[in-house]
N, C-alpha and C. Protein backbone atom coordinates (compact mmCIF):
# COMPACT_ATOMS: atom_id res chain seq x y z
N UNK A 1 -89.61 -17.04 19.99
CA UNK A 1 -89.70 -18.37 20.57
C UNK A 1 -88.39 -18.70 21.27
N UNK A 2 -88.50 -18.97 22.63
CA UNK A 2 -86.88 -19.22 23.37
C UNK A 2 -86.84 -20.79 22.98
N UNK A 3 -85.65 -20.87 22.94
CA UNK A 3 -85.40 -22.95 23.55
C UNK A 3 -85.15 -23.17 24.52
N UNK A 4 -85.32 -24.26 24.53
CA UNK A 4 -84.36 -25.27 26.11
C UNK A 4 -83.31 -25.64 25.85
N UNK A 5 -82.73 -25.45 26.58
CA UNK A 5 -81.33 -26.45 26.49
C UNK A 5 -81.07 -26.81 27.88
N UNK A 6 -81.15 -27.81 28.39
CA UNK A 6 -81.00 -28.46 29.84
C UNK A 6 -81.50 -27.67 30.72
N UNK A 7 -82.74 -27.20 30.64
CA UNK A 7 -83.58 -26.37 31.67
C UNK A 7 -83.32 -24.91 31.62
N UNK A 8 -82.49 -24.36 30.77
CA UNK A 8 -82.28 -22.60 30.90
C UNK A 8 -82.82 -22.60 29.20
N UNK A 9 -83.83 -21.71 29.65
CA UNK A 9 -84.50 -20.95 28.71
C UNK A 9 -83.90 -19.56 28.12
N UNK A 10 -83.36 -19.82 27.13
CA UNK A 10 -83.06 -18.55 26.32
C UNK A 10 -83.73 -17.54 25.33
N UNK A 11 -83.59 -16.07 25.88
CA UNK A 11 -84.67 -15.61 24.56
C UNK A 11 -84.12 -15.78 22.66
N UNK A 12 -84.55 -15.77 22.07
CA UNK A 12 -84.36 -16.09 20.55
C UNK A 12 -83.39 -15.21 20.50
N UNK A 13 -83.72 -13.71 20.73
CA UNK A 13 -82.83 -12.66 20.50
C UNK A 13 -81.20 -13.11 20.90
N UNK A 14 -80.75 -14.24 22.26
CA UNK A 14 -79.77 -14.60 22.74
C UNK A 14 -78.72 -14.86 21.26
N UNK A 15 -78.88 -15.08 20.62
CA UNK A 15 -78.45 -15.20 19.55
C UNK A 15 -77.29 -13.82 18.76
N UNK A 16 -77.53 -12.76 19.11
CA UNK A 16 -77.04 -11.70 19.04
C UNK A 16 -75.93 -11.39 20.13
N UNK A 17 -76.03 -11.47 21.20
CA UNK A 17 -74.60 -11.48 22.42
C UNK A 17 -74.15 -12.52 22.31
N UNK A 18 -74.46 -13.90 21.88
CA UNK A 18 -73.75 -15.24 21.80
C UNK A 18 -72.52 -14.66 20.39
N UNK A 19 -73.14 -13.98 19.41
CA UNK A 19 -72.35 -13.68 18.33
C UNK A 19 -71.55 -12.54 18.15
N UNK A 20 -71.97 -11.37 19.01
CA UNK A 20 -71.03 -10.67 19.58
C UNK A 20 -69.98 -11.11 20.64
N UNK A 21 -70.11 -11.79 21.51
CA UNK A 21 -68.95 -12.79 22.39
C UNK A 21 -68.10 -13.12 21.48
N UNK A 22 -68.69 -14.11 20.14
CA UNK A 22 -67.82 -14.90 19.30
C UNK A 22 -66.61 -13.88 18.54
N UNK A 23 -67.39 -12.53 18.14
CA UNK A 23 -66.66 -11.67 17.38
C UNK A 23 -65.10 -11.56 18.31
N UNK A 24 -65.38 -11.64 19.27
CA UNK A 24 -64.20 -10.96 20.34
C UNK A 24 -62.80 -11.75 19.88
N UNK A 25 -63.55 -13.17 19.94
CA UNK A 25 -62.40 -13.98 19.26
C UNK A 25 -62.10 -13.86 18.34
N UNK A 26 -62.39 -13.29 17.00
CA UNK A 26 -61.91 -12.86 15.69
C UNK A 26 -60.58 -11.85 15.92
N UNK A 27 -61.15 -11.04 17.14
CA UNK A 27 -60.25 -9.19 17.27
C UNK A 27 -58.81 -9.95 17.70
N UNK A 28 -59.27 -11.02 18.90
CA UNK A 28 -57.91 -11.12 19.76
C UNK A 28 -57.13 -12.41 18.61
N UNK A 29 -57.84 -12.90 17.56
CA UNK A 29 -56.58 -13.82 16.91
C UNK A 29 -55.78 -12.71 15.70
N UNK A 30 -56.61 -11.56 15.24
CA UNK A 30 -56.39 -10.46 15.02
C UNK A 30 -55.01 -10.15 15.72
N UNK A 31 -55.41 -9.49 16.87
CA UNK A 31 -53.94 -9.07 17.36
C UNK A 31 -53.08 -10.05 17.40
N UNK A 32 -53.30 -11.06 17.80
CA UNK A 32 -51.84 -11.51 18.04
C UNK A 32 -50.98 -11.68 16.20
N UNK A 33 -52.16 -11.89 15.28
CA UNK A 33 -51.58 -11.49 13.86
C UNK A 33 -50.22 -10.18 14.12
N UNK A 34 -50.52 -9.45 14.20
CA UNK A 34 -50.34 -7.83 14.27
C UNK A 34 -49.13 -8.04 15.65
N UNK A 35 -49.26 -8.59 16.34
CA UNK A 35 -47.91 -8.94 17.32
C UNK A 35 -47.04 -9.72 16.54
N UNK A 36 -47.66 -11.00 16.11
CA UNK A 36 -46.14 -11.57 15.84
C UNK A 36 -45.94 -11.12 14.67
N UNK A 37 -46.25 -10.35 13.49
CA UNK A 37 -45.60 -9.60 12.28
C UNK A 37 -44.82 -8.19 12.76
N UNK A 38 -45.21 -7.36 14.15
CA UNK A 38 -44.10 -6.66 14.52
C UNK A 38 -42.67 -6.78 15.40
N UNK A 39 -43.10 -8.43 15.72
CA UNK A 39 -42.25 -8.81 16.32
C UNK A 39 -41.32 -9.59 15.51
N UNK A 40 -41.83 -9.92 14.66
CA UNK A 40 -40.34 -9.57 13.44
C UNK A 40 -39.98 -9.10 12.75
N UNK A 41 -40.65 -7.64 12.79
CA UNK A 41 -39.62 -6.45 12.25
C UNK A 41 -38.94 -6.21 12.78
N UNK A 42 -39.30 -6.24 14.31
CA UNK A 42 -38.31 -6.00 15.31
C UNK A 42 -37.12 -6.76 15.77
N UNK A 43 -37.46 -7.74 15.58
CA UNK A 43 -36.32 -9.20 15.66
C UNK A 43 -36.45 -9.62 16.96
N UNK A 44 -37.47 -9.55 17.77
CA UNK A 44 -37.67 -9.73 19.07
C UNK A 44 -37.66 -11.27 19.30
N UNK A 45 -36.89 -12.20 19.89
CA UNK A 45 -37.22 -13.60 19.89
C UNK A 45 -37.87 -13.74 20.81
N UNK A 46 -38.32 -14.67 20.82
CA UNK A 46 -39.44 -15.38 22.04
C UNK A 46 -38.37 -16.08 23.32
N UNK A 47 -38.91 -16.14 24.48
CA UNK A 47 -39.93 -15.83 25.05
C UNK A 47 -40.03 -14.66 25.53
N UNK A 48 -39.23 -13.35 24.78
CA UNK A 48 -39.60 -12.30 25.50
C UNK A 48 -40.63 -11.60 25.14
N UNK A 49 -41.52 -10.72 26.03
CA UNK A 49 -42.84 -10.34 26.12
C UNK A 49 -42.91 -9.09 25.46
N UNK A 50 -41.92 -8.13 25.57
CA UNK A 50 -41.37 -6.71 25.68
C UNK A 50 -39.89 -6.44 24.88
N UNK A 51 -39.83 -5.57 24.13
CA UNK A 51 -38.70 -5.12 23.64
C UNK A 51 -38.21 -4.57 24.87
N UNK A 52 -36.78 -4.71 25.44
CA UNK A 52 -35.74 -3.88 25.95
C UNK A 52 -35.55 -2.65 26.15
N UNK A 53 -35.38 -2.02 26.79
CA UNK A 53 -34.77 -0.45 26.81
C UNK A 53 -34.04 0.14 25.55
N UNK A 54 -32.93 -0.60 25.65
CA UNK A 54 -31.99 -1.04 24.82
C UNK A 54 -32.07 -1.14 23.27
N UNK A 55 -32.89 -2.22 23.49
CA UNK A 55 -33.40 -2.57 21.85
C UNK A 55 -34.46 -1.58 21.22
N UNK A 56 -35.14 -0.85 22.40
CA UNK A 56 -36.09 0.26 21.68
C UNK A 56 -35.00 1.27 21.02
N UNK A 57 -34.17 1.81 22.10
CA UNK A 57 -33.38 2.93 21.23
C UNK A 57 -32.31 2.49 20.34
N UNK A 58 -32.31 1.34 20.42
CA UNK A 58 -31.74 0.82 18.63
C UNK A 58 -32.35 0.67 17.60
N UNK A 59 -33.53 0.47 17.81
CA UNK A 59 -34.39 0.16 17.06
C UNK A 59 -36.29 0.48 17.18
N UNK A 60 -36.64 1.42 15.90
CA UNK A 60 -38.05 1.96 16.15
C UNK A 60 -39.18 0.92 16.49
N UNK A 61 -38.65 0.25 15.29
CA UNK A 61 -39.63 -1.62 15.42
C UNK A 61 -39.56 -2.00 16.30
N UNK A 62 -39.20 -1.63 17.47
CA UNK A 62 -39.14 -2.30 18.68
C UNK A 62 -39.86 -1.37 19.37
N UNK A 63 -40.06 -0.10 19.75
CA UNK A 63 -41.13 0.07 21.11
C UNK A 63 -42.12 0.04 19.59
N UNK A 64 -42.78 0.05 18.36
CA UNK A 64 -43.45 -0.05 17.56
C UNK A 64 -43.99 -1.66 18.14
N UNK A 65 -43.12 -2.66 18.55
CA UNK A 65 -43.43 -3.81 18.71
C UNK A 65 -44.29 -3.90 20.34
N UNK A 66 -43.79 -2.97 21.20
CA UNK A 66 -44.15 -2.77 22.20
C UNK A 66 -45.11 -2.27 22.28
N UNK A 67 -45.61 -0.98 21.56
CA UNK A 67 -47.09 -0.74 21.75
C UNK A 67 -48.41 -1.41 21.13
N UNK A 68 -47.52 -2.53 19.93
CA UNK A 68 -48.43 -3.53 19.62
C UNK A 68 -48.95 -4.59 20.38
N UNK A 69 -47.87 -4.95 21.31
CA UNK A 69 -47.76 -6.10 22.19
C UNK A 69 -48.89 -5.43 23.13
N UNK A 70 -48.63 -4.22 23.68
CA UNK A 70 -49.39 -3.25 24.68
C UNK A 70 -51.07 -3.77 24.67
N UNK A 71 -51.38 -3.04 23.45
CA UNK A 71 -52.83 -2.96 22.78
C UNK A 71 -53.23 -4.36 23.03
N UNK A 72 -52.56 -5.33 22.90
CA UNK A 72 -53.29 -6.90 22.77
C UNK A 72 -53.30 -6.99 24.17
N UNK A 73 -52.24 -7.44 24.79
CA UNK A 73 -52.06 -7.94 26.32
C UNK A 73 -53.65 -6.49 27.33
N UNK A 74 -53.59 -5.62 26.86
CA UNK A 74 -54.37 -4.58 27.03
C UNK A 74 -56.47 -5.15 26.98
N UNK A 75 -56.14 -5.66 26.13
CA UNK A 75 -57.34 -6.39 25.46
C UNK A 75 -57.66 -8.20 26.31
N UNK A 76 -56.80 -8.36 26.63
CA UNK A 76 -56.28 -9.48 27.26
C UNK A 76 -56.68 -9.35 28.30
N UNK A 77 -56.45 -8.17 29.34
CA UNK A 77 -56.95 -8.18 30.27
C UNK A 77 -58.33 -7.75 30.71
N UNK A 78 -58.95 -7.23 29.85
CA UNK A 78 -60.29 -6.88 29.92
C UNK A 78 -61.46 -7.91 29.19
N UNK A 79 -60.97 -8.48 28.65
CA UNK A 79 -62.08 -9.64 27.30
C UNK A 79 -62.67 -10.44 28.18
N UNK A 80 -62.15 -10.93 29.13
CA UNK A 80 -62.90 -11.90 30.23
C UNK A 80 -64.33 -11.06 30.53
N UNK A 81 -64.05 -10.13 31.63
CA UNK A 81 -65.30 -9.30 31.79
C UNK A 81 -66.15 -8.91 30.33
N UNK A 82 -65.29 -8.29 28.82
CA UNK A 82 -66.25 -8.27 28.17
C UNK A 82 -67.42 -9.66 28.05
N UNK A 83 -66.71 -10.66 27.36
CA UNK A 83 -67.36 -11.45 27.11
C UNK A 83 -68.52 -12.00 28.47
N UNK A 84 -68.30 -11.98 29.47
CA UNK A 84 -69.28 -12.57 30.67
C UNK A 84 -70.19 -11.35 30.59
N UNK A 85 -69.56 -10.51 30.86
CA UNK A 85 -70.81 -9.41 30.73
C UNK A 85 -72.08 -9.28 29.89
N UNK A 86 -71.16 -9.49 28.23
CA UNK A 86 -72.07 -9.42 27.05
C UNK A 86 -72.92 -10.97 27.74
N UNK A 87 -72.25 -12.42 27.56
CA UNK A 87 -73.54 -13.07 27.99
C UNK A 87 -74.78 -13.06 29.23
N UNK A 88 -74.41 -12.47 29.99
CA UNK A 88 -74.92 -12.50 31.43
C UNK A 88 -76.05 -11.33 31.26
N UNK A 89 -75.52 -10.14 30.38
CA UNK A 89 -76.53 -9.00 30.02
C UNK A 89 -77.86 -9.75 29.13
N UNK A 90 -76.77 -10.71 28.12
CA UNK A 90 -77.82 -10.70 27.08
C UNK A 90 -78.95 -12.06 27.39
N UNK A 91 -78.95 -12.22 28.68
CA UNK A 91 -79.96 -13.38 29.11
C UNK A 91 -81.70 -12.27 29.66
N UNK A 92 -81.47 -11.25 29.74
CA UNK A 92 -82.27 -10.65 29.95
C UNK A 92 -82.28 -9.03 29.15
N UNK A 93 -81.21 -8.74 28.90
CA UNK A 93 -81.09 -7.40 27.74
C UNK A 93 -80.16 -8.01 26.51
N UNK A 94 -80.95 -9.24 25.53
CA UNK A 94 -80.11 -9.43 24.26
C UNK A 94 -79.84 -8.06 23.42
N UNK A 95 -80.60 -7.69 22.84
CA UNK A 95 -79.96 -6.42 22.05
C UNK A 95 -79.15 -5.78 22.61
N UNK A 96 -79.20 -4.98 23.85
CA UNK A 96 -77.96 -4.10 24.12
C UNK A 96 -76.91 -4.44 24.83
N UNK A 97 -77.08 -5.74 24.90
CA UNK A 97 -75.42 -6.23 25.50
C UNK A 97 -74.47 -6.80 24.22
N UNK A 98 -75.54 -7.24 23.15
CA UNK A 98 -74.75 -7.18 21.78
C UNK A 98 -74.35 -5.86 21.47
N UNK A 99 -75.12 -4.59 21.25
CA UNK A 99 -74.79 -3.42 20.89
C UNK A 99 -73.41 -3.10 21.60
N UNK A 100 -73.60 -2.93 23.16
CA UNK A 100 -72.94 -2.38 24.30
C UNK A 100 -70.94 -3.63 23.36
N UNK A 101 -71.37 -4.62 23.41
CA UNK A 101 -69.97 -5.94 23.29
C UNK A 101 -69.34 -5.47 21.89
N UNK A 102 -70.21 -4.94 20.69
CA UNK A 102 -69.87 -4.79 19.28
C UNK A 102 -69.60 -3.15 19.34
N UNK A 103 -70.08 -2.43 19.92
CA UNK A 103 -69.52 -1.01 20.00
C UNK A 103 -67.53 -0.53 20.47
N UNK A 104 -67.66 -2.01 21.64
CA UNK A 104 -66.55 -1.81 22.60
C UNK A 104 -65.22 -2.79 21.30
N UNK A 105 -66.06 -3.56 20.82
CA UNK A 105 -65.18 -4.41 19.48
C UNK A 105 -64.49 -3.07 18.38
N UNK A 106 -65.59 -3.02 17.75
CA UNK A 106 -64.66 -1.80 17.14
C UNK A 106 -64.20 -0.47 17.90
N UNK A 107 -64.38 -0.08 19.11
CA UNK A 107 -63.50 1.05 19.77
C UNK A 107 -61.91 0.03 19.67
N UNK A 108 -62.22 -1.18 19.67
CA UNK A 108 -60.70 -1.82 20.50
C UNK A 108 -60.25 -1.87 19.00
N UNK A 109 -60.83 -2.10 17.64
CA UNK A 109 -60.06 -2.37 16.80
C UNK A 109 -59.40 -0.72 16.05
N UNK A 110 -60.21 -0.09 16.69
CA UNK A 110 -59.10 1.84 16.48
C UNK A 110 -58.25 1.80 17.30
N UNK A 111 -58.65 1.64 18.42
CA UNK A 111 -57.49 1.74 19.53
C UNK A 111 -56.41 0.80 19.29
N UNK A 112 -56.41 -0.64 18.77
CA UNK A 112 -55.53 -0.88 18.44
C UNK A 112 -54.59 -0.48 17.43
N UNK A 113 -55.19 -0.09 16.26
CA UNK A 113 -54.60 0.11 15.07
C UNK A 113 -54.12 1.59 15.61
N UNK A 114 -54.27 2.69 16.38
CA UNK A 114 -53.76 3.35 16.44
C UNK A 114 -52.40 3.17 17.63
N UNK A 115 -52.60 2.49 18.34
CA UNK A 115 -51.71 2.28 19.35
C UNK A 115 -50.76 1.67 18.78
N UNK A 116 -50.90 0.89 17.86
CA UNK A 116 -49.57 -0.08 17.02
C UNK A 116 -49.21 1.08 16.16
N UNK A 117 -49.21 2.12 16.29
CA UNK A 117 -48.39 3.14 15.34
C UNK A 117 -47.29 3.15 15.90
N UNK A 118 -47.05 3.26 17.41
CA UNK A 118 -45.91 3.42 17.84
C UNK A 118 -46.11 5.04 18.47
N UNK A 119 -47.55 6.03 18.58
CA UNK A 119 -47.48 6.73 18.81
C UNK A 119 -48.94 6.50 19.96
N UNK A 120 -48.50 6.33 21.06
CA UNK A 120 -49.62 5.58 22.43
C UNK A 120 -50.92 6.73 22.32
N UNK A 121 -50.43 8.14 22.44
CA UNK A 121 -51.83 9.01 22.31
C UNK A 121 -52.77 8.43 21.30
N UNK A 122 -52.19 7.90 20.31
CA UNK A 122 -53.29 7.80 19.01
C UNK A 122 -54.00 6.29 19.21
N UNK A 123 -53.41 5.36 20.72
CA UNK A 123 -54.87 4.80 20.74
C UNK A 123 -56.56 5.22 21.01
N UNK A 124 -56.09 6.27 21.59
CA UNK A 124 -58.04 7.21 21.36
C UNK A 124 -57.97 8.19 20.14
N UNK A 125 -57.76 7.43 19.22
CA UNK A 125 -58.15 8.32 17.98
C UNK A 125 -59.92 8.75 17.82
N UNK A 126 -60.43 9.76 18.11
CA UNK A 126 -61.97 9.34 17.39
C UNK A 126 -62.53 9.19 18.93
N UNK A 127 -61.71 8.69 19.80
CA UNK A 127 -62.33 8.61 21.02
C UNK A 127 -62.33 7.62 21.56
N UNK A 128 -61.40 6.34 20.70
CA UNK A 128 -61.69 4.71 20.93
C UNK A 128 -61.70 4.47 22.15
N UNK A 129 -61.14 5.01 22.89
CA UNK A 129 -60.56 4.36 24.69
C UNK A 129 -61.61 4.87 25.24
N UNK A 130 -62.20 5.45 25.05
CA UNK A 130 -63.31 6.11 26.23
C UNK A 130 -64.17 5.57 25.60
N UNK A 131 -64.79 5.25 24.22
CA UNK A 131 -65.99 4.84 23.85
C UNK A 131 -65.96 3.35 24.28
N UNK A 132 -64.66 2.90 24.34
CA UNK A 132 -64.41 1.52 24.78
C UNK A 132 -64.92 0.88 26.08
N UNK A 133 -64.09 1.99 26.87
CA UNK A 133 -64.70 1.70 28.33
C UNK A 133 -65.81 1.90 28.55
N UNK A 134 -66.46 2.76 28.24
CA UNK A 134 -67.69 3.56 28.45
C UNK A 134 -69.19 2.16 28.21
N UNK A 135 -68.45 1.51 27.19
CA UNK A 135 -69.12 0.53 26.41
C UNK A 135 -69.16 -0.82 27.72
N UNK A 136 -67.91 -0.57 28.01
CA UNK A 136 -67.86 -2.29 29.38
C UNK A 136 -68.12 -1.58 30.77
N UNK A 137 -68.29 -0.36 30.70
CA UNK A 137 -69.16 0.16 31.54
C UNK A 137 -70.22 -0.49 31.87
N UNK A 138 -70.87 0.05 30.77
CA UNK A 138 -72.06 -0.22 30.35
C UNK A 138 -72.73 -1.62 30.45
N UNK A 139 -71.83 -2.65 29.77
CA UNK A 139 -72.13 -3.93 30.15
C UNK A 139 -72.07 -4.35 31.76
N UNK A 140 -71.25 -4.04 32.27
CA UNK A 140 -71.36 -4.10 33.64
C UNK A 140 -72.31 -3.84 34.32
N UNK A 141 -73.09 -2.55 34.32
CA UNK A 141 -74.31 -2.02 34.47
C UNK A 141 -75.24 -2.83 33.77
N UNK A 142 -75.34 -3.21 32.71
CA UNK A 142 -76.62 -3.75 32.02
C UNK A 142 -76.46 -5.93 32.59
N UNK A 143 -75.78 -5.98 32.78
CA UNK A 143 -75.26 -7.50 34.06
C UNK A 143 -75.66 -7.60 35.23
N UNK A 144 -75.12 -6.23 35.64
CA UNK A 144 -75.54 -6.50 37.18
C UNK A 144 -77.44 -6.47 36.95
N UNK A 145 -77.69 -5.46 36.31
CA UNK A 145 -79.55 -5.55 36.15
C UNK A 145 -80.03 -6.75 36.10
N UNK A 146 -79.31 -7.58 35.15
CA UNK A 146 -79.87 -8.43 34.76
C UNK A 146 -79.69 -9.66 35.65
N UNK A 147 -78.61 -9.90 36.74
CA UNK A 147 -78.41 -10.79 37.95
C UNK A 147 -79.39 -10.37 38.60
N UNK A 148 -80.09 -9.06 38.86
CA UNK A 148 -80.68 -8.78 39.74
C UNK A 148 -81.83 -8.89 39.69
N UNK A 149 -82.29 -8.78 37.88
CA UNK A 149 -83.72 -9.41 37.53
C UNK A 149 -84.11 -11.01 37.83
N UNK A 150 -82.77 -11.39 37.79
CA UNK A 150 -82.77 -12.98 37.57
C UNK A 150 -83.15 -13.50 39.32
N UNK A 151 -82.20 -12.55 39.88
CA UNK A 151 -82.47 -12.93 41.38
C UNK A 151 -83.77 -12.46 42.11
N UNK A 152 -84.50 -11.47 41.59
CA UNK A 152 -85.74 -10.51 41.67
C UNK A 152 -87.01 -11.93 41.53
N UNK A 153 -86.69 -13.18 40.44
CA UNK A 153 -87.55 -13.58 39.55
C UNK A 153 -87.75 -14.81 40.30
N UNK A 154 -86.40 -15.15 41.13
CA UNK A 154 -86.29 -16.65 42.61
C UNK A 154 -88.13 -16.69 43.18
């Protein structure tokens, strides 16, 4: 059974990419957890974005702080498209733009946890970075279908 809500009809299933979207916000208050606890091991004060040259080879906690900072700001720049994608897919493909949004969630939460090692190869541990992209690929592809069903339907 869809509802109304001010004339856009949603399928029931919508319910599943609305809650995968939401998850996204769990990951990214997540990282910034995980930023500002390495950013004071490191002793990094604010407002700087980046440990130093300097301060890395004085200190490990510092590019450690940097590849934490990396992974988020990293995530930062891609979450926009996740999230529009996952909703825009899931107006006409609910299940797999949730699947496609919650697959690319946990690739980002390996990739992060491995990238905050301080050792950058080990953000694709397992494969996270490619299963990641592969995943907002995917949403992209399963979006544009679905603009095109929507525009198919005028």
């Amino acid at each position: 059974m869809a509802s109304a809500l001010s004339g856009i009809v949603l399928p029931k299933e919508f319910a599943y990419p609305a809650a995968a979207a939401v998850s996204t916000f769990y990951l990214l208050v997540w990282q910034s957890i995980r930023v500002g606890a390495a950013r004071k091991r490191a002793g990094i004060d604010y407002p700087q974005v980046y440990a130093e040259q300097a301060q890395v080879a004085a200190k490990k906690e510092a590019y450690v702080f940097n590849c934490t900072q990396r992974a988020h700001q990293n995530t930062l720049e891609v979450v926009p498209i996740v999230i529009g994608s996952t909703l825009i897919a899931g107006l006409t493909y609910p299940i797999a733009a949730a699947s496609l949004c919650g697959s690319w969630l946990l690739s980002r939460i390996v990739y992060s946890i491995g990238y905050s090692t301080g050792d950058p190869k080990k953000r694709n541990i397992g494969g996270a970075a490619v299963i990641g992209s592969l995943s907002m690929i995917g949403l992209i592809g399963t979006s544009t279908a679905a603009v095109v069903s929507l525009i198919r339907a005028l």
